[in-house]
Structures are given as structure tokens and as C-alpha cells.
Protein backbone atom coordinates (compact mmCIF):
# COMPACT_ATOMS: atom_id res chain seq x y z
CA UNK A 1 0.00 0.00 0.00
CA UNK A 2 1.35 3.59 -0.84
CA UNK A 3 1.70 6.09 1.55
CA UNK A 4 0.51 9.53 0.46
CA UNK A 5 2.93 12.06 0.39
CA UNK A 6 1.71 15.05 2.56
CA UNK A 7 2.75 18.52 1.65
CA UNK A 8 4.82 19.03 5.29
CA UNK A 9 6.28 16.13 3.54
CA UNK A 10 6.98 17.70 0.16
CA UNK A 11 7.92 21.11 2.03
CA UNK A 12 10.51 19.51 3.69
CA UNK A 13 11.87 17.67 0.25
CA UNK A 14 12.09 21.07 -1.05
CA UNK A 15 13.99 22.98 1.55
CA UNK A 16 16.49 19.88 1.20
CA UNK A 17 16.92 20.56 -1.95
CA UNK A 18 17.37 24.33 -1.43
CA UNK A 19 20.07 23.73 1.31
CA UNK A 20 21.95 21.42 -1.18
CA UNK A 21 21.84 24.00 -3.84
CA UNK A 22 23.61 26.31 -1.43
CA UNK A 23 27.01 24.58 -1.19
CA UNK A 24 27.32 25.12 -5.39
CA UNK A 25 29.25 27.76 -6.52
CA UNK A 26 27.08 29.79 -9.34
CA UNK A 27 28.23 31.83 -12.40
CA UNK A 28 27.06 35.26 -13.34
CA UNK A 29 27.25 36.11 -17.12
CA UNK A 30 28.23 40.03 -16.85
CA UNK A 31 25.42 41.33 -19.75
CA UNK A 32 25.07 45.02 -20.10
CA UNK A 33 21.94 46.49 -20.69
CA UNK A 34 19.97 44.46 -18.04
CA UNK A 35 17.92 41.77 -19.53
CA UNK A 36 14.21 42.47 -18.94
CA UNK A 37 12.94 40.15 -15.64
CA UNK A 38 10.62 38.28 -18.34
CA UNK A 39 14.20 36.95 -19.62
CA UNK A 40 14.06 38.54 -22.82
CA UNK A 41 16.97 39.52 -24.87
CA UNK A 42 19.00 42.40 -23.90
CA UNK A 43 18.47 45.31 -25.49
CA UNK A 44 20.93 45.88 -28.67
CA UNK A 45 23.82 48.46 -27.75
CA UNK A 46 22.72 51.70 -29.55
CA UNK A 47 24.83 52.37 -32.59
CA UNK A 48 27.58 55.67 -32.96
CA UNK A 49 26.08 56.58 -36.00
CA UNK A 50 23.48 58.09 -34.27
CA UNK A 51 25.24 60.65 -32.52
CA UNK A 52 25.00 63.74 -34.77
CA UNK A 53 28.53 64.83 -36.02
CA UNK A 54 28.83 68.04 -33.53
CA UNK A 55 28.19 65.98 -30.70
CA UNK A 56 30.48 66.00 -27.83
CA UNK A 57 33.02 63.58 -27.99
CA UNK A 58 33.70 61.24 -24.61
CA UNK A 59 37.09 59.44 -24.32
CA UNK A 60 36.50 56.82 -21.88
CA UNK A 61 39.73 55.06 -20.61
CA UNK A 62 39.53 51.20 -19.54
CA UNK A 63 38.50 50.76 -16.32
CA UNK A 64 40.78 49.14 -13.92
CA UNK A 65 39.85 46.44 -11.52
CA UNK A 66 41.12 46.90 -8.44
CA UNK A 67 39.22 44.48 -6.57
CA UNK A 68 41.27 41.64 -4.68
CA UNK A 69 39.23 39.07 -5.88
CA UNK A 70 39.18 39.21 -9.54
CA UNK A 71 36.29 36.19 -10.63
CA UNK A 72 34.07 36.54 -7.04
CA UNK A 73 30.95 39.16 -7.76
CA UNK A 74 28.75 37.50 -4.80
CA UNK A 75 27.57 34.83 -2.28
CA UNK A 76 25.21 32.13 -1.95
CA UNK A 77 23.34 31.78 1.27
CA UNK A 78 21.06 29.23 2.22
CA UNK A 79 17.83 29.81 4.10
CA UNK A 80 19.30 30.92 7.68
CA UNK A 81 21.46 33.57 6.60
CA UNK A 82 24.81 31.56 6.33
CA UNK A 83 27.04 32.57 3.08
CA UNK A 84 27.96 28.82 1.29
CA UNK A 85 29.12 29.27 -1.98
CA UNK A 86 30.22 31.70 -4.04
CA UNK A 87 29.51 33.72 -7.12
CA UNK A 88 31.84 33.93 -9.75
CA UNK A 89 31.86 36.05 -13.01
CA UNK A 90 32.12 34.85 -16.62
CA UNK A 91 33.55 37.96 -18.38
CA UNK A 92 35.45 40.37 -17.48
CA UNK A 93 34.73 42.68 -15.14
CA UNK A 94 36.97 45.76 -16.81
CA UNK A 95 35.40 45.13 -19.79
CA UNK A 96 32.04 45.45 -18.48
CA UNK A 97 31.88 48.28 -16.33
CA UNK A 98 34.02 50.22 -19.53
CA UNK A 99 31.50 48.81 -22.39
CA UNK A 100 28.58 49.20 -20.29
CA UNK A 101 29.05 52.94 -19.77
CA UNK A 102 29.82 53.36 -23.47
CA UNK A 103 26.19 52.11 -24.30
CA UNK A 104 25.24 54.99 -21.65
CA UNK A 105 26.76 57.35 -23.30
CA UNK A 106 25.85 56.52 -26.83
CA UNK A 107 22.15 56.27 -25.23
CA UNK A 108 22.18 59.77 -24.38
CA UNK A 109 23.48 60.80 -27.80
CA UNK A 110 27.32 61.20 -27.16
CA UNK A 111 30.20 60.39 -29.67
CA UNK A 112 32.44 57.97 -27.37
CA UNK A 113 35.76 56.41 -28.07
CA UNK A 114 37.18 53.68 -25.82
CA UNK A 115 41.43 53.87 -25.64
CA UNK A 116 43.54 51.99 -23.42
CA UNK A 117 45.57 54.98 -22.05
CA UNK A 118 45.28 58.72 -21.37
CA UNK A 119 47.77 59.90 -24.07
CA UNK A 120 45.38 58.70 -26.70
CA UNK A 121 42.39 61.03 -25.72
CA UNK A 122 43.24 64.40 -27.02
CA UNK A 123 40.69 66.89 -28.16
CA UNK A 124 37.59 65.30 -26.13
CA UNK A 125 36.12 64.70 -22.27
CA UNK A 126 38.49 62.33 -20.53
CA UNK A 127 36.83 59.88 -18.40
CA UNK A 128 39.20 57.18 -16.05
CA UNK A 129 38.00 54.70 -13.06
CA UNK A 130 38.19 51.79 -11.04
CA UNK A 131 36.79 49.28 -10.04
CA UNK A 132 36.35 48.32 -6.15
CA UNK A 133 33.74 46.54 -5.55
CA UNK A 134 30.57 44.19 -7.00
CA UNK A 135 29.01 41.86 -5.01
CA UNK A 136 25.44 40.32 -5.05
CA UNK A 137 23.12 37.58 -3.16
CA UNK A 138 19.75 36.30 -3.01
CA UNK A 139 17.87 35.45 0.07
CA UNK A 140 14.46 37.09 1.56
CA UNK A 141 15.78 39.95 -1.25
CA UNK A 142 17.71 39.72 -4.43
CA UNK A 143 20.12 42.50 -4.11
CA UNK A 144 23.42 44.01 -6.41
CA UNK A 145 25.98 46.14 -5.27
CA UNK A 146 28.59 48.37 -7.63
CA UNK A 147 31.12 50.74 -5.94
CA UNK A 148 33.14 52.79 -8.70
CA UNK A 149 35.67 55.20 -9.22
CA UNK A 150 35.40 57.93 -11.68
CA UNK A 151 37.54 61.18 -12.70
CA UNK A 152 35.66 63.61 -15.25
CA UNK A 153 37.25 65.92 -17.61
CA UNK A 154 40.12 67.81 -15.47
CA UNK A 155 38.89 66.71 -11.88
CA UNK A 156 42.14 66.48 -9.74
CA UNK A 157 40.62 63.86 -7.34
CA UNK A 158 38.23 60.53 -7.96
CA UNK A 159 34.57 60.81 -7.17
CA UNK A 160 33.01 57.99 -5.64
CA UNK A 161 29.59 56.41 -7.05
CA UNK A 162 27.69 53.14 -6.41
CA UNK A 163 24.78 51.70 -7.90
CA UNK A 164 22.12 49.41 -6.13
CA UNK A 165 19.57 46.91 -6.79
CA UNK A 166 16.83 45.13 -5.20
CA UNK A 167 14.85 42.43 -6.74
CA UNK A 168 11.98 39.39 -4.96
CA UNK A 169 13.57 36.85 -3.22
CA UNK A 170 14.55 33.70 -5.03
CA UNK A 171 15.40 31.07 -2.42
CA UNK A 172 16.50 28.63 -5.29
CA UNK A 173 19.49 31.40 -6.05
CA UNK A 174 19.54 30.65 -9.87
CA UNK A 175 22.53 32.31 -11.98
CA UNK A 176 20.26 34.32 -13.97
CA UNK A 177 19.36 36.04 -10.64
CA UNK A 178 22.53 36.98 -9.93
CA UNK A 179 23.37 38.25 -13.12
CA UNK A 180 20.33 40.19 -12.99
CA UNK A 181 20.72 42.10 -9.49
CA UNK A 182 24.57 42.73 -11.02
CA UNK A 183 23.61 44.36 -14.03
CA UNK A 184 20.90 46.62 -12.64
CA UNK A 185 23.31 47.50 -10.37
CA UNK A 186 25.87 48.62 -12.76
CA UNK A 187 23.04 50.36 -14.45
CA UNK A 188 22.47 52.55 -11.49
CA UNK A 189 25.93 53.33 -11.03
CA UNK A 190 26.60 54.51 -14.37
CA UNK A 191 23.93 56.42 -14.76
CA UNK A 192 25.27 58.63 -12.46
CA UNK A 193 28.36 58.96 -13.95
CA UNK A 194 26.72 59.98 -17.27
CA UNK A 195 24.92 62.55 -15.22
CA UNK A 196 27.77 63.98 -14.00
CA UNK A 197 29.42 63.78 -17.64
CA UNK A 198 26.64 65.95 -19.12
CA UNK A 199 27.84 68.13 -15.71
CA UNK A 200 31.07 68.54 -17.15
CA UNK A 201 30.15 69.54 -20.91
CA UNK A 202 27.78 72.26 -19.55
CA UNK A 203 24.45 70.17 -19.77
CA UNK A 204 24.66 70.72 -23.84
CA UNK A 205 21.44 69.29 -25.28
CA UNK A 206 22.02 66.27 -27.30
């Protein structure tokens, strides 16, 4: 004779299986823009061409990651609180930050150019940063974290800027998740940045 399987049963089954998801590391695929929450596509990066011809031009140099930990971007906790596992990233990071505010930029209708080193940003808004620090988990909230580093035009000092994001909890702590809370994050972050950019060039219209 079967015994029916009652749902303090099943409940139980499933936190096991939660708990034993928590000891795996995940991966985070660094996307920039933020892929809708449906799961859609990402939107496509907007194209240079757009920018008229007599729009400012941004230099942006490569940002540098100056975070110890080079792959970890976040934690996986299981249902009491206790961090498990971690999150590691499959791109990288320097590229990410650096590409994604170049799609900012050409959003808002800027002519951008991406160089490697100071000396090859004559005649246009210099923009340099670091990175230091991403990190991201999923619990009772999904939430992203982005510290950067920024100097604009002829700052003499770095300004500070982070970006934020909170998101429904997922207690099964899936990868898309984290690469989700990440990227909103970012977006946040850089958004500011590009704020300050249009700061710097007098607030021209674009």
C-alpha cells in the first residue's frame, strides 16, 4: 500500500533541496543592458552613427579592476542567513563596467571612443575609473551592489559612485538572478556617472 505524500512532507523535500543548492558555486554572465525580468533579450547596444557629427566627444579610458578578488561578484546563502558558496563572473569585469558605460553614453546621444591609455584622448572629455567593488546575493531579497571610481574631464581627485539593486527573493538562487541584481546595479551606477558627464560639458542638449 502507498503512503501519500503530505505537503509538510513535500515542504521539507524542497527545503532539502534548497540547502543542497547552497554549497554550489554559481556563475554570473556580466550582460550590459539588463535583460528584462521576463528573460528577454538584452536590449541591442545603440549604434555611434546616431550621434549627430557636432556631438560631444567622450574618451572613456579602460576601467581598472582593483578588486582583490578578480572572478568573485557575490555569495550564496542558504535559508538561515549563512554565506555557502560563491559567485563567480564569466567575463570580465573591466570590460564590463568600460562597455557598459559606453552604451550609456551613446544612449544619451554622445560620440564615445574607448582607448587603453590617457595619451590617446586628445581633443575630447576624458573619463578614467576603477573598479572596487561588486558583489550580489539572493535570500528574503535579491540584491546588487557596484562601488566605482570615476575622474571627469580635469577633476584632480576621484569621485566615488555606487549603484544598487533590489529584486523578490529567489530562495533557489539561480545564476540568472545573480546576473540580474549585477547588471541593474551597474546600471544605477553609471547612470550617475553619465549625469555627472553631461555636468562637465555644460548640460549641452544632445
Amino acid at each position: 500500500m502507498k503512503m501519500p505524500i503530505t505537503s509538510s512532507a513535500l515542504a521539507f523535500l524542497a527545503a532539502l533541496s534548497v540547502s543542497a543548492c547552497a554549497f554550489e558555486d554559481r556563475q554570473a554572465n556580466l550582460t550590459y543592458p539588463p535583460k528584462p525580468e521576463s528573460g528577454g533579450a538584452a536590449a541591442d547596444a545603440p549604434a555611434t552613427a546616431t550621434a549627430r557629427a557636432d556631438a560631444p566627444l567622450v574618451t572613456i579610458v579602460r576601467f581598472d579592476d582593483q578588486r582583490a578578488e578578480k572572478e568573485i561578484v557575490g555569495q550564496v546563502s542558504h535559508s538561515f542567513g549563512v554565506e555557502t558558496a560563491d559567485v563567480v563572473s564569466s567575463g570580465n569585469v573591466s570590460d564590463w563596467v568600460t562597455n557598459g558605460l559606453k552604451w550609456e553614453l551613446e544612449k544619451a546621444g554622445y560620440r564615445v571612443n574607448v582607448v587603453n591609455a590617457p595619451a590617446s584622448a586628445a581633443s575630447s572629455l576624458l573619463v578614467t575609473g576603477t573598479v572596487v567593488l561588486l558583489h550580489s546575493s539572493a535570500n528574503i531579497r535579491t540584491k546588487g551592489l557596484v562601488m566605482l571610481r570615476a575622474r571627469i574631464g580635469n577633476e584632480k581627485m576621484d569621485r566615488s559612485y555606487e549603484g544598487h539593486s533590489v529584486g523578490a527573493a529567489d530562495f533557489f538562487a539561480t545564476e540568472e538572478v545573480f546576473s540580474r541584481a549585477l547588471s541593474l546595479a551597474l546600471q544605477d551606477g553609471l547612470r550617475k556617472i553619465v549625469a555627472d558627464i553631461a555636468k562637465a560639458l555644460g548640460d549641452r542638449a544632445i
